[in-house]
N, C-alpha and C. Protein backbone atom coordinates (compact mmCIF):
# COMPACT_ATOMS: atom_id res chain seq x y z
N UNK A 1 14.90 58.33 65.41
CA UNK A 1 13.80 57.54 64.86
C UNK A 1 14.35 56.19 64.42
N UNK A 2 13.68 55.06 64.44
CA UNK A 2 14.17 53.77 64.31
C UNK A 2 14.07 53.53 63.15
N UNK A 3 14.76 52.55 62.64
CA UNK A 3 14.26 52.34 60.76
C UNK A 3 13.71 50.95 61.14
N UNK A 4 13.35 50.28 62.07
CA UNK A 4 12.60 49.38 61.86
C UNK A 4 11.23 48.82 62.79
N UNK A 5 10.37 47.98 62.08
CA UNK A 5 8.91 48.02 62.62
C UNK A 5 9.29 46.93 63.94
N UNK A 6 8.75 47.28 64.78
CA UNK A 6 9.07 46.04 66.18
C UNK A 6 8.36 44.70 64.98
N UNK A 7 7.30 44.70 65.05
CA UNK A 7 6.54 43.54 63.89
C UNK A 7 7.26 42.58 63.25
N UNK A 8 8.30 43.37 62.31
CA UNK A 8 9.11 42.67 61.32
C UNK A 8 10.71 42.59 61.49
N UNK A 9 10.87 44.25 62.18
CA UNK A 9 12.42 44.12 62.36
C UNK A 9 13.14 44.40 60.87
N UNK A 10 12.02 44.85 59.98
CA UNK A 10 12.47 45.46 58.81
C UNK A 10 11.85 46.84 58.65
N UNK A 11 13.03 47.90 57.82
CA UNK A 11 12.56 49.21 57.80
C UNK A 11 11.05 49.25 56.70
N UNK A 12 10.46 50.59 56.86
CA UNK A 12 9.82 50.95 56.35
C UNK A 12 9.88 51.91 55.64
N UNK A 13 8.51 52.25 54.96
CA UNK A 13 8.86 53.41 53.81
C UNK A 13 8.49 54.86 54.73
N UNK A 14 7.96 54.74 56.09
CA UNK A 14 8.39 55.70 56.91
C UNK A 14 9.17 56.24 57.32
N UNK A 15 10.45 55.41 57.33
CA UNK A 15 11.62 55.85 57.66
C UNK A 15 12.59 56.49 56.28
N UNK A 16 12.02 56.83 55.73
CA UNK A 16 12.50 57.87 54.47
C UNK A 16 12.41 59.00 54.37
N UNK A 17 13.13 59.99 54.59
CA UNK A 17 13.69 61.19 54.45
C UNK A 17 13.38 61.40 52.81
N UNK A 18 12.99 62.99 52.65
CA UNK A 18 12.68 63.23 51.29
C UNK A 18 13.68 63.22 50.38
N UNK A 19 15.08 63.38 51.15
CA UNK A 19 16.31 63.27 50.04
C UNK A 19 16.20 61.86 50.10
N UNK A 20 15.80 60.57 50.74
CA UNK A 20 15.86 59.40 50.69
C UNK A 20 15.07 59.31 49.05
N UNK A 21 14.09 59.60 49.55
CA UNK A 21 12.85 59.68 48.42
C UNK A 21 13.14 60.13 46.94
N UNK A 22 14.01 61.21 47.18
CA UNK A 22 14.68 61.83 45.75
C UNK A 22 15.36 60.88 45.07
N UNK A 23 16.85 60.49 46.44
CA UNK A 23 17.32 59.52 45.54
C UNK A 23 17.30 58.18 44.91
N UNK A 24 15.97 57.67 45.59
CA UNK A 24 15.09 56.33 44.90
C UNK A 24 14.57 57.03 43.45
N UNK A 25 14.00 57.93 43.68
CA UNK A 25 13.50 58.56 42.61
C UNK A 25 14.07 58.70 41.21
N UNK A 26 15.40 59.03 41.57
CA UNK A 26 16.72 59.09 40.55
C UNK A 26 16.65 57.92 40.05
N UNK A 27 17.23 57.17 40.90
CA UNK A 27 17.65 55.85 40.41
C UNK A 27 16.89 55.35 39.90
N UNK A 28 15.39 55.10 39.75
CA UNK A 28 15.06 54.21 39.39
C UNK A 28 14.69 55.19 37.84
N UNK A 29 14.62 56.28 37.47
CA UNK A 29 14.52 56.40 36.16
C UNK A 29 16.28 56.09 35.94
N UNK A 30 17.26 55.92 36.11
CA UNK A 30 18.79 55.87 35.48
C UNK A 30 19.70 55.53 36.75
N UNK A 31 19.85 54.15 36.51
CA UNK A 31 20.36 53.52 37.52
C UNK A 31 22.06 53.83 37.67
N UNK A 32 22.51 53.90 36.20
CA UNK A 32 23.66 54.22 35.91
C UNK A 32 24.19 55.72 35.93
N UNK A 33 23.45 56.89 36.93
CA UNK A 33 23.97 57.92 37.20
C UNK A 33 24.79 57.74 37.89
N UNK A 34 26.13 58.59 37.91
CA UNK A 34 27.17 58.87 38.71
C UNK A 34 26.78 59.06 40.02
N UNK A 35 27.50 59.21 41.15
CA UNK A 35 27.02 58.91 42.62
C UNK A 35 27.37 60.87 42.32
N UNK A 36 28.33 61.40 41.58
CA UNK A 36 28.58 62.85 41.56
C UNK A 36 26.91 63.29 41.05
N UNK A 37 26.73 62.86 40.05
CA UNK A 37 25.68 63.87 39.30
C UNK A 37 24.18 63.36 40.10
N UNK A 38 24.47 62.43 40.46
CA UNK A 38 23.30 62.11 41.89
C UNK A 38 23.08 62.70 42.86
N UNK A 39 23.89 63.13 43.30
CA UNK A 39 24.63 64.15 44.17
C UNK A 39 24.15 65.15 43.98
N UNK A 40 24.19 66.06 42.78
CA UNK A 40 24.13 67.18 42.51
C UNK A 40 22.59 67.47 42.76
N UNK A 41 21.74 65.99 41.90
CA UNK A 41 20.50 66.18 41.71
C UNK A 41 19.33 66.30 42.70
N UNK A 42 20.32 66.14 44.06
CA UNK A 42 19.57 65.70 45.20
C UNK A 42 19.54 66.86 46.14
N UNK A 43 20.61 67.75 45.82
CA UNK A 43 21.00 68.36 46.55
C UNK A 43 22.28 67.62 47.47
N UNK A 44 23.41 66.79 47.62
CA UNK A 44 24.14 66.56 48.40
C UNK A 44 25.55 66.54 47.44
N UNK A 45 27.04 66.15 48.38
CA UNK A 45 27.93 66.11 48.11
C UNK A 45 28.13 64.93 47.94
N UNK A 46 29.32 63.96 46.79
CA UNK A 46 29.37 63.08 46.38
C UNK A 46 29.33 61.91 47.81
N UNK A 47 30.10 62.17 48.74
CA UNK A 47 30.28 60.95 49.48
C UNK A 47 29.33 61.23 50.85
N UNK A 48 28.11 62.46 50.96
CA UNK A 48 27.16 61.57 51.87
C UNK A 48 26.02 60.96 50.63
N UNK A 49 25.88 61.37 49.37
CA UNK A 49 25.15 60.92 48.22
C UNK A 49 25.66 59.17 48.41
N UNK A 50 26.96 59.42 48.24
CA UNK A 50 27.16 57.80 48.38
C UNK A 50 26.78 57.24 49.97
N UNK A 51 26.91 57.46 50.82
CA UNK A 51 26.89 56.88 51.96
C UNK A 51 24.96 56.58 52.15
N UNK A 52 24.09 57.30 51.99
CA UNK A 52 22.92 57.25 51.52
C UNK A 52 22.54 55.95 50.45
N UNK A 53 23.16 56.01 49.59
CA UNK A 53 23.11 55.08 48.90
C UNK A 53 22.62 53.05 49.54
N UNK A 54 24.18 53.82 49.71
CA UNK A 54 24.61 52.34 50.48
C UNK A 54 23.98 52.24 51.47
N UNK A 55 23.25 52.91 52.76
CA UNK A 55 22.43 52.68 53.74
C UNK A 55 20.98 51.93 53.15
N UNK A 56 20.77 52.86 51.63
CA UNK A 56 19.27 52.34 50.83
C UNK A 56 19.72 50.92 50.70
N UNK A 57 20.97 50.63 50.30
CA UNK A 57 20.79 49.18 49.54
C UNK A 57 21.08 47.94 51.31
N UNK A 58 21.82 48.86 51.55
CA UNK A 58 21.86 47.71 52.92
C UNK A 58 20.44 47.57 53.73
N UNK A 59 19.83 48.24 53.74
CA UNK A 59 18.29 48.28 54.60
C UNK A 59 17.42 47.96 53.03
N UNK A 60 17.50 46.97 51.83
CA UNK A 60 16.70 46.74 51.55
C UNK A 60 16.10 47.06 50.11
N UNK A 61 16.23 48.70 50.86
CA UNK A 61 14.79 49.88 49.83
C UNK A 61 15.25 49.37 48.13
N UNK A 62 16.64 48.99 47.52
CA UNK A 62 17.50 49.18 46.66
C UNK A 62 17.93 47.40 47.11
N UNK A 63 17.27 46.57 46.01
CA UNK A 63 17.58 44.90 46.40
C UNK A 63 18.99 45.07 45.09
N UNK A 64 18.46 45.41 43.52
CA UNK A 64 19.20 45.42 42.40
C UNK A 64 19.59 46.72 41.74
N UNK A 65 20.52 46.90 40.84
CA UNK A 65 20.65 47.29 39.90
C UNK A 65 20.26 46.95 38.42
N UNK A 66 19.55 47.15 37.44
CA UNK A 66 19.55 46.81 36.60
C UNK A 66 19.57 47.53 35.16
N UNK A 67 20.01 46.29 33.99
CA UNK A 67 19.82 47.00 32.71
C UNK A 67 17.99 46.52 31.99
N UNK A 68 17.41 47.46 31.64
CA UNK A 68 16.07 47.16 31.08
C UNK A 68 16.12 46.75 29.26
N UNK A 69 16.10 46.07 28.71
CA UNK A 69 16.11 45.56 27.37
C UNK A 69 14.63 46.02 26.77
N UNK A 70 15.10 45.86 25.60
CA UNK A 70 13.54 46.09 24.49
C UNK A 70 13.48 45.04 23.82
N UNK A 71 12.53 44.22 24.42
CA UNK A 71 12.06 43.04 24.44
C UNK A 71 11.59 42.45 22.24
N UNK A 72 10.71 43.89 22.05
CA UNK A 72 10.89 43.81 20.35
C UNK A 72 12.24 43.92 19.64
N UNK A 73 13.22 44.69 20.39
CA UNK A 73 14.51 44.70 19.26
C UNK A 73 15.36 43.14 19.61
N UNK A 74 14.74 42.78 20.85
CA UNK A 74 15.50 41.48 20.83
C UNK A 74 14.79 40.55 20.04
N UNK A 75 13.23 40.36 19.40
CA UNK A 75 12.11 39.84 18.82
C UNK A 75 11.34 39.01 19.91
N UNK A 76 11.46 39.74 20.76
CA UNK A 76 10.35 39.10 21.69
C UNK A 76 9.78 40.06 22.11
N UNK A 77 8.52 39.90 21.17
CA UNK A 77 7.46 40.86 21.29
C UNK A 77 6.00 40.60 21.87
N UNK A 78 6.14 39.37 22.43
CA UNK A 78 4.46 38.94 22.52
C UNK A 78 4.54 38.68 24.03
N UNK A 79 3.88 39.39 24.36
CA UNK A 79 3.33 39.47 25.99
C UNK A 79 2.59 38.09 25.91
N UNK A 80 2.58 37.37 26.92
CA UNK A 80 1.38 36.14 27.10
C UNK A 80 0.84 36.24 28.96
N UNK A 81 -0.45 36.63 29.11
CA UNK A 81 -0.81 36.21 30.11
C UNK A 81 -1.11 35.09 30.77
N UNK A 82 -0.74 34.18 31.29
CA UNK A 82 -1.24 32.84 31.37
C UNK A 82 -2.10 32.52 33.19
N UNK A 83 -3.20 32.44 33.20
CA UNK A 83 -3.71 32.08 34.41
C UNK A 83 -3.82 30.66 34.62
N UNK A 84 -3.31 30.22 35.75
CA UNK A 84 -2.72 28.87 36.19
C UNK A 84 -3.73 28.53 36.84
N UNK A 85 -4.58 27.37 37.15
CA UNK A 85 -4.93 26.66 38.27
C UNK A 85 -4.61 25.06 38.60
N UNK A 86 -4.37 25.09 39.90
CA UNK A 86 -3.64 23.96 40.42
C UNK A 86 -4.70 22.75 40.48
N UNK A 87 -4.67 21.48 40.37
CA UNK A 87 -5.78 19.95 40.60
C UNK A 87 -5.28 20.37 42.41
N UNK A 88 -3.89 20.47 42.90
CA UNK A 88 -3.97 20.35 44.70
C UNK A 88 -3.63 21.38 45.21
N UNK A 89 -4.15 21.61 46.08
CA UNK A 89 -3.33 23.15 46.76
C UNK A 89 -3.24 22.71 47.93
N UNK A 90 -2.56 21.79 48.30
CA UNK A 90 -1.88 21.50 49.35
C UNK A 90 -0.19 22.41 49.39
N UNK A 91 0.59 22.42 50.39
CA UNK A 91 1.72 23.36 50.30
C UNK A 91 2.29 22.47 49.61
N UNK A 92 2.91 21.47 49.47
CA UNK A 92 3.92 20.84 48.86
C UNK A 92 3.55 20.99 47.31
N UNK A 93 2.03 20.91 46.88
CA UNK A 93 2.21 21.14 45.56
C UNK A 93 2.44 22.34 44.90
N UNK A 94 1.85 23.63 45.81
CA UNK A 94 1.88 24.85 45.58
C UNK A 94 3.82 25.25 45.38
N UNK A 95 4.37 24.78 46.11
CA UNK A 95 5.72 25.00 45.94
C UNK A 95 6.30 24.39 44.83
N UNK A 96 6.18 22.78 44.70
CA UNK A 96 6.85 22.16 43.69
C UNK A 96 6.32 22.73 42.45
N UNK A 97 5.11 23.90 42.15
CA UNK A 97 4.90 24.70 41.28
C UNK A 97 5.32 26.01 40.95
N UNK A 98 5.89 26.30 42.30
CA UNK A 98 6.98 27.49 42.66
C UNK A 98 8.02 27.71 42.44
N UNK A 99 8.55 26.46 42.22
CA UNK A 99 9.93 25.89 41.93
C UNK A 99 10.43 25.68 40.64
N UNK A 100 9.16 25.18 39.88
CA UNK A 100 9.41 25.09 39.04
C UNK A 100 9.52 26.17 37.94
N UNK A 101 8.83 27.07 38.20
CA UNK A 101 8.76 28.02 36.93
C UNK A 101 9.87 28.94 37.22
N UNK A 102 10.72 28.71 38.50
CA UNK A 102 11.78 29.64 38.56
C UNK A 102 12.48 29.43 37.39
N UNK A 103 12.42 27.65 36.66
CA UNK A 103 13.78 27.57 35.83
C UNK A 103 13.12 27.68 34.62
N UNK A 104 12.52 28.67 33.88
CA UNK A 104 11.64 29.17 32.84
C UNK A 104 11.90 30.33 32.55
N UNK A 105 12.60 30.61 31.66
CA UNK A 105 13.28 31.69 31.27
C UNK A 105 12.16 32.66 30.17
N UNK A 106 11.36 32.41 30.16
CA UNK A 106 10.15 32.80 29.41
C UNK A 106 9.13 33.10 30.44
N UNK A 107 9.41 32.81 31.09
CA UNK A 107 8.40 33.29 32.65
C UNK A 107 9.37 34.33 33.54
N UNK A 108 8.24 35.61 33.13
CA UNK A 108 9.80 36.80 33.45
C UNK A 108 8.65 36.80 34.78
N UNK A 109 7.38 37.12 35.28
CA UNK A 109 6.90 37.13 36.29
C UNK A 109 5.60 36.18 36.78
N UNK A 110 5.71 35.87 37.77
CA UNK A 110 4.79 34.53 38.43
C UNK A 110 3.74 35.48 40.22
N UNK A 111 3.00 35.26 40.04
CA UNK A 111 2.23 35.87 41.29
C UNK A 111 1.16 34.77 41.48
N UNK A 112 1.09 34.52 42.77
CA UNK A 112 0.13 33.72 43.10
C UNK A 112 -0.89 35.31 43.55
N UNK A 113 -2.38 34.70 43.15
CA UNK A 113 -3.07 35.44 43.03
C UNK A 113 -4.57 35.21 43.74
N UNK A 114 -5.51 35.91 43.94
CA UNK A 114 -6.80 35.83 44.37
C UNK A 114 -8.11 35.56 43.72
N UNK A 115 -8.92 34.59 43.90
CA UNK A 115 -9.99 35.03 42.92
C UNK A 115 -9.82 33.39 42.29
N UNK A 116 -10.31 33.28 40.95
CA UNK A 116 -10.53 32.21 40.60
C UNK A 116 -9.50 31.49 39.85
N UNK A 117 -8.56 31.68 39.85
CA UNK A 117 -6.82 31.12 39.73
C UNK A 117 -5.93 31.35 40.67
N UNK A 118 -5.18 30.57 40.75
CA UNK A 118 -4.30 30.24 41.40
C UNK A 118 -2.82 31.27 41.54
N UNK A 119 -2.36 31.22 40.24
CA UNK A 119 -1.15 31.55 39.83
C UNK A 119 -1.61 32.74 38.26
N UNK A 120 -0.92 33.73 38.19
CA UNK A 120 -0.84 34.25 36.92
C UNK A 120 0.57 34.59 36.78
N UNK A 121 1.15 34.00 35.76
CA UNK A 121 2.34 34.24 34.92
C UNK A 121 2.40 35.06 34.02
N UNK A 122 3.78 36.21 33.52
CA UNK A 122 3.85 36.91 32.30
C UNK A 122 4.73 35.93 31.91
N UNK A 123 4.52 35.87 30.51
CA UNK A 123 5.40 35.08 29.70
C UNK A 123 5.81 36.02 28.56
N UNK A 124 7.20 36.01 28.11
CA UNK A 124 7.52 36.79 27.17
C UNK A 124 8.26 35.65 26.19
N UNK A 125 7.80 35.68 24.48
CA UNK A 125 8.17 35.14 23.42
C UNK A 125 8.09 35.62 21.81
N UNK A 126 8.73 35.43 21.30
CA UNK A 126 9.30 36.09 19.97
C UNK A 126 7.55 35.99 19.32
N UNK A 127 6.83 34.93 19.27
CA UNK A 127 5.62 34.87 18.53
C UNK A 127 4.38 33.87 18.96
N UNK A 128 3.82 33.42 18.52
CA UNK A 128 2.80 32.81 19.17
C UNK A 128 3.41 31.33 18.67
N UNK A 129 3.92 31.10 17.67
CA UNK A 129 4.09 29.57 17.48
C UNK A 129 5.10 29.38 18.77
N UNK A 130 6.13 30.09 19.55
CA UNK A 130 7.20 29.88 20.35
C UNK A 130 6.23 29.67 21.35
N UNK A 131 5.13 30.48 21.67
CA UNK A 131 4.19 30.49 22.77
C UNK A 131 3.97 28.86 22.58
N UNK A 132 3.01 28.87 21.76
CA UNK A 132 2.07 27.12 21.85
C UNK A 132 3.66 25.77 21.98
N UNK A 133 4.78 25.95 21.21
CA UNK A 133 5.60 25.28 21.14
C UNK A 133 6.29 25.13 23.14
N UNK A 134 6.16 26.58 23.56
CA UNK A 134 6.48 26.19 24.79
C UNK A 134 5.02 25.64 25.77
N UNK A 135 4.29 26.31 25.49
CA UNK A 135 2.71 25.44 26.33
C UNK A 135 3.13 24.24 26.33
N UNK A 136 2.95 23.17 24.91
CA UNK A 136 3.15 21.74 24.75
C UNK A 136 4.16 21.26 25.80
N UNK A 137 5.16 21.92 25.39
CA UNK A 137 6.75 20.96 25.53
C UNK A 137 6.60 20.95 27.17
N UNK A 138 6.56 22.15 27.54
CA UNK A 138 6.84 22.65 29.62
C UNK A 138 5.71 23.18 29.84
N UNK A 139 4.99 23.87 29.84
CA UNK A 139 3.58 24.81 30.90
C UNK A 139 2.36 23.59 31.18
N UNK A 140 2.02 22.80 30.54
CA UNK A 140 1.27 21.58 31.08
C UNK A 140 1.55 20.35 31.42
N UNK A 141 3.38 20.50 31.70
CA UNK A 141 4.07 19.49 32.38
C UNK A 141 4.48 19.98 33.93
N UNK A 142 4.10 21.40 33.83
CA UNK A 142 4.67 21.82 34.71
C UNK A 142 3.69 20.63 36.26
N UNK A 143 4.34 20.92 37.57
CA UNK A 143 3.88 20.29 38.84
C UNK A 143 2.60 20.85 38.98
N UNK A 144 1.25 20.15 39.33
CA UNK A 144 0.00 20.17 39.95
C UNK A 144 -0.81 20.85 38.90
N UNK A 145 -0.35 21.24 37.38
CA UNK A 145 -1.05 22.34 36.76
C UNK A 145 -2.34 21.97 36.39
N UNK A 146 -3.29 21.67 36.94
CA UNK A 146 -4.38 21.08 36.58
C UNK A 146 -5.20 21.75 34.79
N UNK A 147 -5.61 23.44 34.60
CA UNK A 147 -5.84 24.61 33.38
C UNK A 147 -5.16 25.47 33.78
N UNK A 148 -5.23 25.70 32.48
CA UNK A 148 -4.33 26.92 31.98
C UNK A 148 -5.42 27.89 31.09
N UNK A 149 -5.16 29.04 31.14
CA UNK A 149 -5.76 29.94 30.59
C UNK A 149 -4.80 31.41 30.00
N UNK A 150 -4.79 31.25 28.76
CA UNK A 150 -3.70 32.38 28.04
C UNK A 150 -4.18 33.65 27.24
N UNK A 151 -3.86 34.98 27.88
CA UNK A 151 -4.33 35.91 27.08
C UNK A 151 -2.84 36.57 26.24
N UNK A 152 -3.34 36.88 25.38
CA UNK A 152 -2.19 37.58 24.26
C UNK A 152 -2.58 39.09 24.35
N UNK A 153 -1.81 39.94 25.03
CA UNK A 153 -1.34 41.45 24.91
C UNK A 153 -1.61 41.71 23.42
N UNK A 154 -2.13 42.51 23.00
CA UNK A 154 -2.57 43.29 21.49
C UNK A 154 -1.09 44.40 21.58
N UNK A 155 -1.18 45.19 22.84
CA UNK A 155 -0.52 46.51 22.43
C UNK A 155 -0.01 46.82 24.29
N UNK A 156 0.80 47.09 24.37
CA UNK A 156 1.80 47.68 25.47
C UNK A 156 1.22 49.45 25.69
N UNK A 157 -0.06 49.60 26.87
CA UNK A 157 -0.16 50.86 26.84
C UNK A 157 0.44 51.72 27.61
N UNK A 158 0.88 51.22 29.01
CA UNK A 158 2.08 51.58 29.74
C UNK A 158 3.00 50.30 30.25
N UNK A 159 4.11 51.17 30.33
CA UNK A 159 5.15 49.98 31.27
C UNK A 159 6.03 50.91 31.90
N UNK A 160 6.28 50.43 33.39
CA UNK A 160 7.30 51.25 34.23
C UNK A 160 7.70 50.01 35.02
N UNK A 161 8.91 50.47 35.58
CA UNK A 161 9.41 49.55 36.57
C UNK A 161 9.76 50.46 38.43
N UNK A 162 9.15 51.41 37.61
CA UNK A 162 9.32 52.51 38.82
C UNK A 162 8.21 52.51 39.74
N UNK A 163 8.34 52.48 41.31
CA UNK A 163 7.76 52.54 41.80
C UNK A 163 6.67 53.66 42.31
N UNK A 164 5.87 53.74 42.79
CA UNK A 164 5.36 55.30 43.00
C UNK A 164 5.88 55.67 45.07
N UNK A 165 6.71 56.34 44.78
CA UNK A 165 7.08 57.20 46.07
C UNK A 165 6.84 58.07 46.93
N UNK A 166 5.45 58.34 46.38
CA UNK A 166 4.88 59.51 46.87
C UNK A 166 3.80 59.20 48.00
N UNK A 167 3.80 58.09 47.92
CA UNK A 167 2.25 57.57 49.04
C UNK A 167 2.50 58.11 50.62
């Protein structure tokens, strides 16, 4: 069986085997399991557990590793939704707006979106004065930003970073 679509020439989530599936599964609740106790959990022996691995991350399925922080013990507790709309949506402006919020360290995620905005950003900050203090200084300097529109998170009712594998 091929792992990739003639279309794209990139694999798919068809080409996953249920131990594939397990061990995405693993990982993404505890990235920092042993390739042994991964192993165990999957049903395999340490070095096709590892060799699996490394096929996931070379084809893709597995881009990072990461550590997840608690955003309140660091005091950044305030979710900010911000819906963007652009004055041009020509490509050059859409990018030089693309570009820019990469270097925004308070802009943990950016999606261009459907519907009656453009762009929606998560913004994460210690409080709301850091919020308005960054609006002023950068978010309505940002390239083409014609409005802005900001909702404030009350309460965090779920959060995962895990994907669902089962589809």
């Amino acid at each position: 069986m091929s792992s990739e679509t003639p279309e794209s020439g990139s694999p798919t989530a068809s080409t996953l085997d249920p131990i594939d599936r397990r061990i995405l599964a693993e990982l993404q609740e505890s990235a920092d399991v042993s390739m042994q106790e991964l192993g165990e959990r999957v049903g395999l022996s340490h070095t096709p557990c590892w060799r699996r691995v490394r096929r996931l991350e070379q084809k893709g399925f597995i881009t990072r590793r990461v550590t997840l922080l608690d955003g309140k013990q660091l005091g950044l507790a305030v979710n900010v939704f911000v819906n963007v709309n652009l004055r041009r949506h020509q490509e050059n402006a859409l990018n030089r707006f693309e570009e820019a919020v990469q270097d925004i360290p308070e802009i943990v995620e950016c999606y261009t979106v459907s519907g009656e905005t453009d762009f929606m950003l998560r913004i994460v900050v210690s409080d709301v004065g850091a919020y308005e203090r960054l609006l002023k200084a950068t978010l309505v300097h940002l390239p083409e930003v014609g409005n802005l529109t900001s909702t404030f998170a009350l309460r965090q009712v779920k959060y995962t970073t895990a994907l669902p594998l089962s589809h």
